[in-house]
Protein backbone atom coordinates (compact mmCIF):
# COMPACT_ATOMS: atom_id res chain seq x y z
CA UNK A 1 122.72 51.74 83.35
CA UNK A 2 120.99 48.49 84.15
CA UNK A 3 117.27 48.08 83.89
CA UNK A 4 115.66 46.43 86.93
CA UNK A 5 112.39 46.58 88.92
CA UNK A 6 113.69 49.21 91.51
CA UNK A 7 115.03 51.88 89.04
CA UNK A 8 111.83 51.24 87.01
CA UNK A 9 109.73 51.57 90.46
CA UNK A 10 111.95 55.07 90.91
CA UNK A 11 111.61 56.50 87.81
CA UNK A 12 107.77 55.95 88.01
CA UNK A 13 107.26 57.50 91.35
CA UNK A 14 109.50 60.30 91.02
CA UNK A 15 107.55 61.00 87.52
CA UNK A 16 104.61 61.11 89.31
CA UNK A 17 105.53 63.32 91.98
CA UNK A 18 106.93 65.94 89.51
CA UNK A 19 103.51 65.78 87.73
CA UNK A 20 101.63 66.50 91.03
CA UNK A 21 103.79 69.21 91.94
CA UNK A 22 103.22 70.79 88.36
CA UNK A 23 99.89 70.61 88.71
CA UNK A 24 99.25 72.14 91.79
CA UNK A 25 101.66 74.96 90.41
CA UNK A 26 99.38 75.30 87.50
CA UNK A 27 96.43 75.24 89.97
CA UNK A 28 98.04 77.91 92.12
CA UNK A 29 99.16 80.50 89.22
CA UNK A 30 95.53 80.22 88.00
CA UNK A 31 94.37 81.14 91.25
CA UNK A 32 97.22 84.22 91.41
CA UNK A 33 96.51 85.57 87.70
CA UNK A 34 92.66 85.24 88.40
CA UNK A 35 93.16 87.15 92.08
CA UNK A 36 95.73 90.05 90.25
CA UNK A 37 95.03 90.13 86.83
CA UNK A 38 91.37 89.08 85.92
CA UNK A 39 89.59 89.99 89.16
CA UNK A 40 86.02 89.37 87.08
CA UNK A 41 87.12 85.86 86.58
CA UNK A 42 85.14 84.58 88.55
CA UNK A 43 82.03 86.68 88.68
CA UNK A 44 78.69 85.00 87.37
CA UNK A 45 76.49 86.82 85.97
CA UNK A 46 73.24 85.62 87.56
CA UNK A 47 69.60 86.67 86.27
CA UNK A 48 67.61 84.87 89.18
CA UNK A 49 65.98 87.86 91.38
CA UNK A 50 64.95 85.61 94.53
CA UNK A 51 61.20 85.88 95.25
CA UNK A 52 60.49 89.51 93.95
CA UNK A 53 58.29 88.13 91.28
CA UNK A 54 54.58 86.31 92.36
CA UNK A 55 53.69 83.83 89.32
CA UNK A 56 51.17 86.54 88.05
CA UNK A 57 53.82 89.12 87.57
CA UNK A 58 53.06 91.03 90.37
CA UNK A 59 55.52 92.13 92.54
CA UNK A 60 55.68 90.56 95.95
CA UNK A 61 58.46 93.24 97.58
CA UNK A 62 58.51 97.07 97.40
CA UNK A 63 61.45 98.52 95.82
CA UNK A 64 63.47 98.98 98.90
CA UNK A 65 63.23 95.22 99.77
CA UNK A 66 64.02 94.58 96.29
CA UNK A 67 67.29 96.06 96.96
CA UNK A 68 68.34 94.74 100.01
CA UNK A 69 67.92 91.36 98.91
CA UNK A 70 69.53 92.32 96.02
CA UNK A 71 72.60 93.54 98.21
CA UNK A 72 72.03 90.35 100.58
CA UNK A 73 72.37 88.63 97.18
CA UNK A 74 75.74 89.64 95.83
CA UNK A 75 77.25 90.29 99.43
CA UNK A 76 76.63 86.13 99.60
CA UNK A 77 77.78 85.54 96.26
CA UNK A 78 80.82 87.28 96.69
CA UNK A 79 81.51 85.81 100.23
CA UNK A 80 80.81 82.52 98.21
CA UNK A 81 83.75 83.68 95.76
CA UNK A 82 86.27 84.10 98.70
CA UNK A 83 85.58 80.47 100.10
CA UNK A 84 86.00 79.11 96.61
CA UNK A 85 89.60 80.78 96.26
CA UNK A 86 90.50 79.59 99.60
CA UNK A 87 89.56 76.04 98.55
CA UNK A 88 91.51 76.43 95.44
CA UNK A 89 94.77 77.63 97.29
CA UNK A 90 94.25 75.27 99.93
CA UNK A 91 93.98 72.25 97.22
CA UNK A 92 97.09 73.48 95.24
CA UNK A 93 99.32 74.08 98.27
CA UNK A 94 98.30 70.34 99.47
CA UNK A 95 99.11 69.32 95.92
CA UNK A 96 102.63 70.33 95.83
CA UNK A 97 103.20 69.38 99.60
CA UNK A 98 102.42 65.88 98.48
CA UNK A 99 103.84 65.84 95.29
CA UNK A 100 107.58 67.74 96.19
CA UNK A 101 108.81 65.54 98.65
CA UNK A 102 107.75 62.34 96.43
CA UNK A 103 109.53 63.59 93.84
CA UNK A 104 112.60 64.94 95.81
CA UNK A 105 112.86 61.48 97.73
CA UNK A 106 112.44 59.36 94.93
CA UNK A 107 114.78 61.61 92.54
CA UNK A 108 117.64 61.32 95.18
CA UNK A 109 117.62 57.40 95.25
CA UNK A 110 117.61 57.16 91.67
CA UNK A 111 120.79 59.55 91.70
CA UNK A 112 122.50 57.39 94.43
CA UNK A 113 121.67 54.05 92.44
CA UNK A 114 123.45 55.60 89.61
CA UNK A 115 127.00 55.96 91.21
């Protein structure tokens, strides 16, 4: 096999479309074992209790607004969790739909350059 500038330029880009594509498989799997295996992944635990506190100590909120803001709280957090796993599969599938056909295109002229 001779060395030149083209099969060098090949090899290189169909290297780096393979190692897109593997990473946005990595990134997706992560997202599928977090989603089916570890569901409390990504759950932060989070000690900050939004305004229910006055700098004296005093509570600001009866007990029953406590609690919905509490609820308003984690319903936002978790709604915040959803968007972020979205993101994540949206990233990984764009990833490997950039990354596949690089790799494909680039791994097919390196096979015809080497009949």
């Amino acid at each position: 096999m001779k060395i030149n500038i083209k099969i060098l330029y090949l090899y290189l880009f169909s290297f780096v479309g393979l190692l897109i594509t593997v990473i946005g498989s990595i990134q997706l799997v992560d997202l599928g074992i977090k989603t089916l295996v570890f569901k409390d992944a990504d759950i932060y635990i989070n000690n900050y209790e939004p305004a229910l506190y006055g700098r004296d100590g005093s509570v600001n909120v009866s007990t029953e607004e406590a609690k919905l803001i509490k609820k308003d709280w984690d319903a936002a957090e978790k709604a915040n969790n959803e968007r972020n796993k979205q993101r994540q599969m949206a990233t990984s599938l764009s990833i490997i739909l950039v990354g596949a056909p690089l790799y494909f295109y680039h791994w097919k002229k390196i096979q015809k350059e080497d009949q």
